[in-house]
PDB file of N, CA and C in Angstrom:
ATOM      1  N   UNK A   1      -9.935  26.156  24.233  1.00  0.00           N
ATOM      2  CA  UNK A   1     -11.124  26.623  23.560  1.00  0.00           C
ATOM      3  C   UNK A   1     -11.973  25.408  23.188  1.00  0.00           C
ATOM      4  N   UNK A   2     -13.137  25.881  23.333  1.00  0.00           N
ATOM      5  CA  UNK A   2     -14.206  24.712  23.227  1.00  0.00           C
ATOM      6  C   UNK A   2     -14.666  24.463  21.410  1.00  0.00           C
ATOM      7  N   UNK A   3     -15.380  23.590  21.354  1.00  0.00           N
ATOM      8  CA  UNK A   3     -15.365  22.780  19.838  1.00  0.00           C
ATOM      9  C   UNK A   3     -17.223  24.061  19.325  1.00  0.00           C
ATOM     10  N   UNK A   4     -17.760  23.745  20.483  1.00  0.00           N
ATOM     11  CA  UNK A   4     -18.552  25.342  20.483  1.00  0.00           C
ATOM     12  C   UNK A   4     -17.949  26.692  20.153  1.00  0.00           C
ATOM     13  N   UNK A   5     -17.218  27.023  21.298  1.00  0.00           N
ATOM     14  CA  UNK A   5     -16.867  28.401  21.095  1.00  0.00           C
ATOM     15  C   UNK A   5     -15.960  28.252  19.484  1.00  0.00           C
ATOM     16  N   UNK A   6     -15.152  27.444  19.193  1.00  0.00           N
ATOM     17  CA  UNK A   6     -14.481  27.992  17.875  1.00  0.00           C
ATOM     18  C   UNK A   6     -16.029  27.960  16.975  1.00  0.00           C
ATOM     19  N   UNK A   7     -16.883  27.026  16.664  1.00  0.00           N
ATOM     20  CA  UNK A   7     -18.065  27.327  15.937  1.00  0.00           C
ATOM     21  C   UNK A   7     -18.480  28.862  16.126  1.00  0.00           C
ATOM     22  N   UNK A   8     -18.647  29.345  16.882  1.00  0.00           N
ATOM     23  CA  UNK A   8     -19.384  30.548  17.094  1.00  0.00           C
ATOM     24  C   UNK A   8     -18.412  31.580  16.882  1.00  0.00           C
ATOM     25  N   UNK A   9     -16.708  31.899  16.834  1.00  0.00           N
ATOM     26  CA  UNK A   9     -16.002  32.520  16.053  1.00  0.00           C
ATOM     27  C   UNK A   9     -15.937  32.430  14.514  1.00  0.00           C
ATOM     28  N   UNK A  10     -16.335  31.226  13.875  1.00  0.00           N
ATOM     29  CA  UNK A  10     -15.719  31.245  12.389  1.00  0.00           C
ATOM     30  C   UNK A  10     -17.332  31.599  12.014  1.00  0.00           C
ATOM     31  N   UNK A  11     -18.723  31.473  13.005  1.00  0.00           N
ATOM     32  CA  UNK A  11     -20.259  31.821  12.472  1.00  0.00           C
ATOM     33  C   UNK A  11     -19.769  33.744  12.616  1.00  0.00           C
ATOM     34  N   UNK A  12     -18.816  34.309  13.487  1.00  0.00           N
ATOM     35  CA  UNK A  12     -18.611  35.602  13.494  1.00  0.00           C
ATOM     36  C   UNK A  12     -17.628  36.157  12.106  1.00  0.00           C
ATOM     37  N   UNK A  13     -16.855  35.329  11.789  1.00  0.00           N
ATOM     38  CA  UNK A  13     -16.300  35.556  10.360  1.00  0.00           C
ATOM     39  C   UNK A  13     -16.914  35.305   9.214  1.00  0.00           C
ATOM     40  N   UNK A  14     -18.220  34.702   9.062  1.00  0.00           N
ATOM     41  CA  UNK A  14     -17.788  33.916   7.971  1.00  0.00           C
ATOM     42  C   UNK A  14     -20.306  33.787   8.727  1.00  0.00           C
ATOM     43  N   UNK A  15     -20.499  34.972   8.581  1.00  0.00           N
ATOM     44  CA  UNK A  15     -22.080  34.668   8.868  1.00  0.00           C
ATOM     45  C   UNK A  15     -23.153  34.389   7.422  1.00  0.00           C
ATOM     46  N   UNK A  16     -22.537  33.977   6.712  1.00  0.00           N
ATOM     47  CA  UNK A  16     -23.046  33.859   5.814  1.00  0.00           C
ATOM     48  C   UNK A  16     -23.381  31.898   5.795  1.00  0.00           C
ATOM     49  N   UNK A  17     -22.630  31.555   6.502  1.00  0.00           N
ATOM     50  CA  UNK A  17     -22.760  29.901   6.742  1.00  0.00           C
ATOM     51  C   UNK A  17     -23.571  29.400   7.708  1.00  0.00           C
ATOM     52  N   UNK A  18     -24.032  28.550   7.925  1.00  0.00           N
ATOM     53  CA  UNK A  18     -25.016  28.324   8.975  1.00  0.00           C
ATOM     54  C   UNK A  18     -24.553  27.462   9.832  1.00  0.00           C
ATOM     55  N   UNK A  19     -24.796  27.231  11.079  1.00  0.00           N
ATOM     56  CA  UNK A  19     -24.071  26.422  12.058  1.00  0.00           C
ATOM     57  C   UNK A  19     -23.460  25.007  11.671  1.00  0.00           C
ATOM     58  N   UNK A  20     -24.956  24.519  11.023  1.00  0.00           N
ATOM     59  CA  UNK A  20     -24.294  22.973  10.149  1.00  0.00           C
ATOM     60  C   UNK A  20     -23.266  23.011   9.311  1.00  0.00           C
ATOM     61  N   UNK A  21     -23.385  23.922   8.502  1.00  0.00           N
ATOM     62  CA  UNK A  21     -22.492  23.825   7.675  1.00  0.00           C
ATOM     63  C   UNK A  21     -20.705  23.907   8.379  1.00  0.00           C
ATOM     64  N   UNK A  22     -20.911  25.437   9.412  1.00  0.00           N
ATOM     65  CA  UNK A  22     -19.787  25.246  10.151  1.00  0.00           C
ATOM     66  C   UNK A  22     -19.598  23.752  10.818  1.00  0.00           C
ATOM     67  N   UNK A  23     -20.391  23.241  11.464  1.00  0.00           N
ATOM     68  CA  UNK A  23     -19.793  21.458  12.266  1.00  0.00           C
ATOM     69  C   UNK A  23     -19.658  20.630  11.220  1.00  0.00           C
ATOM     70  N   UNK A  24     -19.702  20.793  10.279  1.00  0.00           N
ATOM     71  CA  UNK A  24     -19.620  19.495   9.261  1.00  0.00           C
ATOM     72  C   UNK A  24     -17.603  19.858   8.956  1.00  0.00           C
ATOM     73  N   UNK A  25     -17.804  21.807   8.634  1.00  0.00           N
ATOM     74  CA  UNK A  25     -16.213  21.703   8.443  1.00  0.00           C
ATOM     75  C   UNK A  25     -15.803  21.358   8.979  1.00  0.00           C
ATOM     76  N   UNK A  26     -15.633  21.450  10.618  1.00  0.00           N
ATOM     77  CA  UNK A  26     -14.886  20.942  11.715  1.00  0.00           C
ATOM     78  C   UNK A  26     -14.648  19.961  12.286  1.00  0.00           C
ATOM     79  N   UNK A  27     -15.806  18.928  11.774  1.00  0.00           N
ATOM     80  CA  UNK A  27     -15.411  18.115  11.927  1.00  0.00           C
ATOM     81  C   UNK A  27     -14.798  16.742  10.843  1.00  0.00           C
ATOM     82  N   UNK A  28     -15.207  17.663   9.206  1.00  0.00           N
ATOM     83  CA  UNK A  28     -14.459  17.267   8.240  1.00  0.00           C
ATOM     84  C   UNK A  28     -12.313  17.271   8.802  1.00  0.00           C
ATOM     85  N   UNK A  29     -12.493  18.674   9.218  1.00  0.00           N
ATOM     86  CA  UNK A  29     -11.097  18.520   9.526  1.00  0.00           C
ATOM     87  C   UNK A  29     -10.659  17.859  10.573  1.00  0.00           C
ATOM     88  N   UNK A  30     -11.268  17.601  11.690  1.00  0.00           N
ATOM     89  CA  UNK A  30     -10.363  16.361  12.416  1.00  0.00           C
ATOM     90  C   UNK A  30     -10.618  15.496  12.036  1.00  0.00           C
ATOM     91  N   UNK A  31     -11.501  14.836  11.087  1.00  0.00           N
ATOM     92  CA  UNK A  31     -11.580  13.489  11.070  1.00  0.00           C
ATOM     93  C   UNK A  31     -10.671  13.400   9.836  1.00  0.00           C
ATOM     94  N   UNK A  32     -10.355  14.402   9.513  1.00  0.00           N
ATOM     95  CA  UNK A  32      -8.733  13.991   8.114  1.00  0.00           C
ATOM     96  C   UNK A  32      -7.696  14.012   8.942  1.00  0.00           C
ATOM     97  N   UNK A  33      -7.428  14.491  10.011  1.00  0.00           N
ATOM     98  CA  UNK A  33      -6.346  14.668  11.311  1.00  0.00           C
ATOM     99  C   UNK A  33      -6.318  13.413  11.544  1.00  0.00           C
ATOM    100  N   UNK A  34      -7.287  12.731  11.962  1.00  0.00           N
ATOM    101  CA  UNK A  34      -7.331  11.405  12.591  1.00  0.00           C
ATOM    102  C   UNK A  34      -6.875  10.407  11.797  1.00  0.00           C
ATOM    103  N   UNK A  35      -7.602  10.453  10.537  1.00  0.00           N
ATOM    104  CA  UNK A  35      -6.976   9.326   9.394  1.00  0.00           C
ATOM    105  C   UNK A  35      -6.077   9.182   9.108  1.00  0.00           C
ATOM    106  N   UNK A  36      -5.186  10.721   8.755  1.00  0.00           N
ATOM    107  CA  UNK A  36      -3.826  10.164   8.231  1.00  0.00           C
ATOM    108  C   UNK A  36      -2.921   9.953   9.009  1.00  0.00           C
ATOM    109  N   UNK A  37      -3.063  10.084  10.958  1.00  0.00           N
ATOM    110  CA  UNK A  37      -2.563   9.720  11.928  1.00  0.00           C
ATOM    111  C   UNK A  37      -3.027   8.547  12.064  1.00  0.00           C
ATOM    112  N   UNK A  38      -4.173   8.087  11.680  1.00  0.00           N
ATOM    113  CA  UNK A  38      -3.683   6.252  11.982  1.00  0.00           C
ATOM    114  C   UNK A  38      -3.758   5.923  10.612  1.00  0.00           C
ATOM    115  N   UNK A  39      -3.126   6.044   9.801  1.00  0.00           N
ATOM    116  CA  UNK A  39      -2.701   5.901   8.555  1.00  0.00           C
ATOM    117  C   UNK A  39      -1.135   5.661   8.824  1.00  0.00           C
ATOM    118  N   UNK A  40      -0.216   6.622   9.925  1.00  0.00           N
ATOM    119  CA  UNK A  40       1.166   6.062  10.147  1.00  0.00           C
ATOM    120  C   UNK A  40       1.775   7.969   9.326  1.00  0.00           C
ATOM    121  N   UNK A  41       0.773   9.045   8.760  1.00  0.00           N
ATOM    122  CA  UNK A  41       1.460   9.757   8.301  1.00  0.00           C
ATOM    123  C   UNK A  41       1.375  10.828   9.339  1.00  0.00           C
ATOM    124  N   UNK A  42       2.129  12.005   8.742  1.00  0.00           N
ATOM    125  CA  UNK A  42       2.053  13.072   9.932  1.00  0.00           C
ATOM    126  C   UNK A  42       1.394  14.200   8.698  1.00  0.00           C
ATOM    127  N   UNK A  43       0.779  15.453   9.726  1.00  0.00           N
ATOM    128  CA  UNK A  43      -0.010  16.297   9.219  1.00  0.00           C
ATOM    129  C   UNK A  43       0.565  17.348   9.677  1.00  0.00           C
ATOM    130  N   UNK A  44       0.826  18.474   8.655  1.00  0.00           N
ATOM    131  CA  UNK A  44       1.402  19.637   8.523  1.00  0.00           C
ATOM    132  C   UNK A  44       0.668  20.824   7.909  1.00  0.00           C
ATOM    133  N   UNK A  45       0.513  21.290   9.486  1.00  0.00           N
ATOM    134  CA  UNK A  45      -0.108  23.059   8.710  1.00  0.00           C
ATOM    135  C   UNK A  45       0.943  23.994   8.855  1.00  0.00           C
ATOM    136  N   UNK A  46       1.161  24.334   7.533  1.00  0.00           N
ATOM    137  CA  UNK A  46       2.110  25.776   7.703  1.00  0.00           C
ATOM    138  C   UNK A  46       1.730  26.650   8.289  1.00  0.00           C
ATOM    139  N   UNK A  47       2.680  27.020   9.376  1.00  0.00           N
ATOM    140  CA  UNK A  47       2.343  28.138   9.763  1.00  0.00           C
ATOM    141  C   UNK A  47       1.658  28.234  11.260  1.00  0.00           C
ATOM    142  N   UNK A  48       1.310  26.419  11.534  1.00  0.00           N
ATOM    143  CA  UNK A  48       0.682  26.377  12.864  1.00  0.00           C
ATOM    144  C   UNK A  48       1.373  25.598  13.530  1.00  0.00           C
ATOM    145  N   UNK A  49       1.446  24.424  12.836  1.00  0.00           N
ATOM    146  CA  UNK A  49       2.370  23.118  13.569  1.00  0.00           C
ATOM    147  C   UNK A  49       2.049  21.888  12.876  1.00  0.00           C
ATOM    148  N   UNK A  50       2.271  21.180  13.410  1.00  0.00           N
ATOM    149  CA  UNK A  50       2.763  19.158  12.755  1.00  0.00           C
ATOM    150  C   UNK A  50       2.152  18.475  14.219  1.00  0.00           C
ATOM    151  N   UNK A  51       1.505  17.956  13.466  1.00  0.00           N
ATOM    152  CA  UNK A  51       1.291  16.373  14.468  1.00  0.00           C
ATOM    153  C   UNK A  51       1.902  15.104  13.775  1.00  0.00           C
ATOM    154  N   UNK A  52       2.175  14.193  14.845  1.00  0.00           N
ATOM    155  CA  UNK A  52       2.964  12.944  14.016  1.00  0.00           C
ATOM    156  C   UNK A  52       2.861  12.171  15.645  1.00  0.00           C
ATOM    157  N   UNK A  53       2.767  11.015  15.476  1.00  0.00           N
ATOM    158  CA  UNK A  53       2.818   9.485  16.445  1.00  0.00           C
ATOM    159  C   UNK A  53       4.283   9.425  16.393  1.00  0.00           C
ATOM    160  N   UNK A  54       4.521   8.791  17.772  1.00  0.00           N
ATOM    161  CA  UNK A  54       5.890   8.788  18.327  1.00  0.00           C
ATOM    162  C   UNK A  54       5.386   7.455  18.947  1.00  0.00           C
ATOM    163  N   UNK A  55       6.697   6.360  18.533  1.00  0.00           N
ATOM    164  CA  UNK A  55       6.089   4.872  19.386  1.00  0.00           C
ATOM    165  C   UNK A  55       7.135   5.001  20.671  1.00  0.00           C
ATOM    166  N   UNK A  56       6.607   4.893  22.047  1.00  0.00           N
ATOM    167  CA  UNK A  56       7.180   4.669  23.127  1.00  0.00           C
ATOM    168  C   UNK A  56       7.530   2.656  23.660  1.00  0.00           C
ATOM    169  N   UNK A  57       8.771   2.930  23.812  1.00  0.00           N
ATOM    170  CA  UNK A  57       9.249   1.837  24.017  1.00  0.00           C
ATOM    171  C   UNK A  57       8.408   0.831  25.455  1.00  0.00           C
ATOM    172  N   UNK A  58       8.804  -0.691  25.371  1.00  0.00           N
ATOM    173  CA  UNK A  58       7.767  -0.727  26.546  1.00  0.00           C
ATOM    174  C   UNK A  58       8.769  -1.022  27.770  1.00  0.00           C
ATOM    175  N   UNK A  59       8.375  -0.808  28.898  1.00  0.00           N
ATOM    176  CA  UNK A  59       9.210  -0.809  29.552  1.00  0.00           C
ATOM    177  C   UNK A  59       8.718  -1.493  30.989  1.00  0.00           C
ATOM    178  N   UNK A  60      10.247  -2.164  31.140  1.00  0.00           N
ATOM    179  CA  UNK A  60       9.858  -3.225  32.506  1.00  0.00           C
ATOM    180  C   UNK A  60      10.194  -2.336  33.494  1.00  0.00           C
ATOM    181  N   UNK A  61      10.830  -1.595  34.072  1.00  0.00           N
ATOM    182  CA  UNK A  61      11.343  -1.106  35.397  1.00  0.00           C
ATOM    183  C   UNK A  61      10.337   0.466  36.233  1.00  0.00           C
ATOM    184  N   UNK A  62       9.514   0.351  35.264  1.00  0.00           N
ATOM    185  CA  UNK A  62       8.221   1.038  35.737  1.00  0.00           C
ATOM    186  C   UNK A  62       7.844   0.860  37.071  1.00  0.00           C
ATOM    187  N   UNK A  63       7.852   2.313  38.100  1.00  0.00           N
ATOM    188  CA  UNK A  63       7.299   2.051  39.582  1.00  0.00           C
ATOM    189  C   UNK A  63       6.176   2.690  40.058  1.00  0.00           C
ATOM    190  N   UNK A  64       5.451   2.262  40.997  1.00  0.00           N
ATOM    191  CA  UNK A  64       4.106   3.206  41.106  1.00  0.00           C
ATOM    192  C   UNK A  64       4.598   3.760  42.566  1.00  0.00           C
ATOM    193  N   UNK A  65       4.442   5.272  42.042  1.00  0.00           N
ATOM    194  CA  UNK A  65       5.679   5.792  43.535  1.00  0.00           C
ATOM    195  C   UNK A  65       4.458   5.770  44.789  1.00  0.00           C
ATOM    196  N   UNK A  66       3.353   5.099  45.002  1.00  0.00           N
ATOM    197  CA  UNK A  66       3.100   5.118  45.980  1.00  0.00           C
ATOM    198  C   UNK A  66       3.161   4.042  46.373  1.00  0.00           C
ATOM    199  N   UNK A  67       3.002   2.681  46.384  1.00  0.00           N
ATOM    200  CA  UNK A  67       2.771   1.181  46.867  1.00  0.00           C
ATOM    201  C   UNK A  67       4.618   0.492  46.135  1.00  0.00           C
ATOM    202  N   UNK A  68       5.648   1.437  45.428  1.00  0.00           N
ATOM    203  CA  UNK A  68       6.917   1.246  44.816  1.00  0.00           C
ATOM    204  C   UNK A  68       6.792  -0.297  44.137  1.00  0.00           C
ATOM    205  N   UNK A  69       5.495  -0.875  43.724  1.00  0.00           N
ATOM    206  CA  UNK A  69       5.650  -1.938  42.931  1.00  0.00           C
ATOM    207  C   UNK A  69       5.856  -2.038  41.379  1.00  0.00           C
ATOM    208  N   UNK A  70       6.563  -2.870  41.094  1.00  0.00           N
ATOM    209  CA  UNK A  70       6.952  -2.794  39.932  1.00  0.00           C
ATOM    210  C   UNK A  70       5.934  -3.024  38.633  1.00  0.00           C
ATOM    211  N   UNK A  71       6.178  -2.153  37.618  1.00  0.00           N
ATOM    212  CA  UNK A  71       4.560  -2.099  36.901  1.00  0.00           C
ATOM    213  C   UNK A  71       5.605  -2.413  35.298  1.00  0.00           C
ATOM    214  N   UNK A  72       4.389  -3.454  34.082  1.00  0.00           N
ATOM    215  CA  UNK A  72       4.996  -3.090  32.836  1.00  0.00           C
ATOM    216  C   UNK A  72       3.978  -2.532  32.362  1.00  0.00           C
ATOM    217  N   UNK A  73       4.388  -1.875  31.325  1.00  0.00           N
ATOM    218  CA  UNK A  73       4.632  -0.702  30.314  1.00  0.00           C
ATOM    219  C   UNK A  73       4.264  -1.266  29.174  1.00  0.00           C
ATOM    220  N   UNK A  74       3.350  -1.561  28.413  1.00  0.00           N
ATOM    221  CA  UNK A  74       3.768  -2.199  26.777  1.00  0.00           C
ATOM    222  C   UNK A  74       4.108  -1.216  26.251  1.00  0.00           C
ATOM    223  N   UNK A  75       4.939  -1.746  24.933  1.00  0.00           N
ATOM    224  CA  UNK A  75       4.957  -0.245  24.351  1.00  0.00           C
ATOM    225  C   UNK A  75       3.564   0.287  23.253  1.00  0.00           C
ATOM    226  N   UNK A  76       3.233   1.614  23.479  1.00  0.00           N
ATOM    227  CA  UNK A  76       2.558   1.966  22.782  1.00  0.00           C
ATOM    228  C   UNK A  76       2.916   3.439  21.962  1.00  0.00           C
ATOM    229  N   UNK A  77       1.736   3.981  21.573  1.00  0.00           N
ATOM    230  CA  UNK A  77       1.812   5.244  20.334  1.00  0.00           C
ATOM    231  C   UNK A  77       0.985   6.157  21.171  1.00  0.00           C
ATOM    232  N   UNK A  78       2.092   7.761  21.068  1.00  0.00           N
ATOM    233  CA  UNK A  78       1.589   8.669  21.667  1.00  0.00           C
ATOM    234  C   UNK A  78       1.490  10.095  20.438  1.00  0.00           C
ATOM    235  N   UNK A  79       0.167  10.607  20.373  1.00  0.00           N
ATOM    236  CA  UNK A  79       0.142  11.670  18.869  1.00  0.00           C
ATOM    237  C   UNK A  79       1.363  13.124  20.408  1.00  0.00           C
ATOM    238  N   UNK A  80       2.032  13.777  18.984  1.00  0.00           N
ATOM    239  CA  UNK A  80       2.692  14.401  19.763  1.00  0.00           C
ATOM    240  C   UNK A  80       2.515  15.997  18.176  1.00  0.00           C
ATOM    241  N   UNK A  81       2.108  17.078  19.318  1.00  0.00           N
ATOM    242  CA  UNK A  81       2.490  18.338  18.393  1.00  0.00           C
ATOM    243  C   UNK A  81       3.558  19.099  18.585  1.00  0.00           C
ATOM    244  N   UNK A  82       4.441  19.655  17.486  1.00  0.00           N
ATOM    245  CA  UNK A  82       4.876  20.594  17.479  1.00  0.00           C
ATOM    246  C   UNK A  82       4.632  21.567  16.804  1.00  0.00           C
ATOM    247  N   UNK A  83       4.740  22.843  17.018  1.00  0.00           N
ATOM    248  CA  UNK A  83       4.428  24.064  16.927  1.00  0.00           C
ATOM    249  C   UNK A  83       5.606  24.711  15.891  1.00  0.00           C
ATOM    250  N   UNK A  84       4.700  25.281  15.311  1.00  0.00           N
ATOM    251  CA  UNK A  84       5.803  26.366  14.090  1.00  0.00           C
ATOM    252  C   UNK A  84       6.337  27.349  14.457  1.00  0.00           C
ATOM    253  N   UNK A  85       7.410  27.744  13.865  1.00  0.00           N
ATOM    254  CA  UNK A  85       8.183  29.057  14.340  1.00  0.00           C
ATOM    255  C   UNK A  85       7.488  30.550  15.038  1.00  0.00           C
ATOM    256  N   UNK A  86       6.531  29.942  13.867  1.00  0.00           N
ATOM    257  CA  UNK A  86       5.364  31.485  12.965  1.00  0.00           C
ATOM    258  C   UNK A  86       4.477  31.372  14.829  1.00  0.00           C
ATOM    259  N   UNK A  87       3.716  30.107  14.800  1.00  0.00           N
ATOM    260  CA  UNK A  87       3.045  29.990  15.965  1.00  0.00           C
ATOM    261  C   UNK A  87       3.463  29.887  17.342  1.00  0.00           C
ATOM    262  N   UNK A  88       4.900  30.009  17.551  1.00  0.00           N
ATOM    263  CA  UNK A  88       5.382  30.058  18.842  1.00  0.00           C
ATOM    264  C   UNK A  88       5.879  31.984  19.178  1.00  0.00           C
ATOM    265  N   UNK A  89       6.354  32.485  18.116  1.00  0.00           N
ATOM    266  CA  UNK A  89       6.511  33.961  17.746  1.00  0.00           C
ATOM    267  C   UNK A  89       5.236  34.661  18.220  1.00  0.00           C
ATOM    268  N   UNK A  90       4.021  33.780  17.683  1.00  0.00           N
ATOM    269  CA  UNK A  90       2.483  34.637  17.915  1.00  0.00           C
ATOM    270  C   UNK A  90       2.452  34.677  19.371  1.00  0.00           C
ATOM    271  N   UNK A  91       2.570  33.750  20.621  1.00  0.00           N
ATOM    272  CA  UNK A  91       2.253  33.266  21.620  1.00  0.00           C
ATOM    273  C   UNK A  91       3.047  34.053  22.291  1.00  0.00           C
ATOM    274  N   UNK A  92       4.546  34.320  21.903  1.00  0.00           N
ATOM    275  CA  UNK A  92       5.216  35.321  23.046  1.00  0.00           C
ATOM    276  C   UNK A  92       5.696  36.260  22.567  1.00  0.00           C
ATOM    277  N   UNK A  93       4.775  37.033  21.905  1.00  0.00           N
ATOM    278  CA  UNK A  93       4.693  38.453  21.321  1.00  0.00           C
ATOM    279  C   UNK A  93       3.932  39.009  23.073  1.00  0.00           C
TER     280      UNK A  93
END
């Protein structure tokens, strides 16, 4: 779903707000997503899921399966979600 189309669902709930006002929420809320992920914390919505950074190790024995040369890896940080009970129940209903 697009960063549009959710605007134009919560302007269908909630028409009493005006478009700005909806993009300012939305993007109030990822940009608190973002902070306290590079802040080092993880973010928890009940009921939907958790995001949290996972550091991947770096690694020498890396191959590029077409030309099989050997590639490194530094290690870096990958954001990773998991999903709540509540929100995996919704999906395979």
């Amino acid at each position: 779903m697009s960063r549009s189309r959710i605007i134009k669902n919560l302007k269908k709930k909630n028409p009493e707000l005006n478009n700005i006002d909806l993009k300012m929420i939305l993007d109030t809320f990822s940009n608190s997503i973002f902070e306290a992920l590079n802040k080092g914390k993880a973010v928890e919505i009940r009921g939907f899921g958790r995001w949290y950074k996972k550091k991947l190790k770096e690694n020498f024995n890396a191959r590029n399966p077409s030309t099989n040369e050997l590639l490194y890896r530094p290690e870096r940080v990958k954001i990773r979600f998991k999903p709540s009970k509540k929100l995996k129940q919704m999906i395979n209903e």
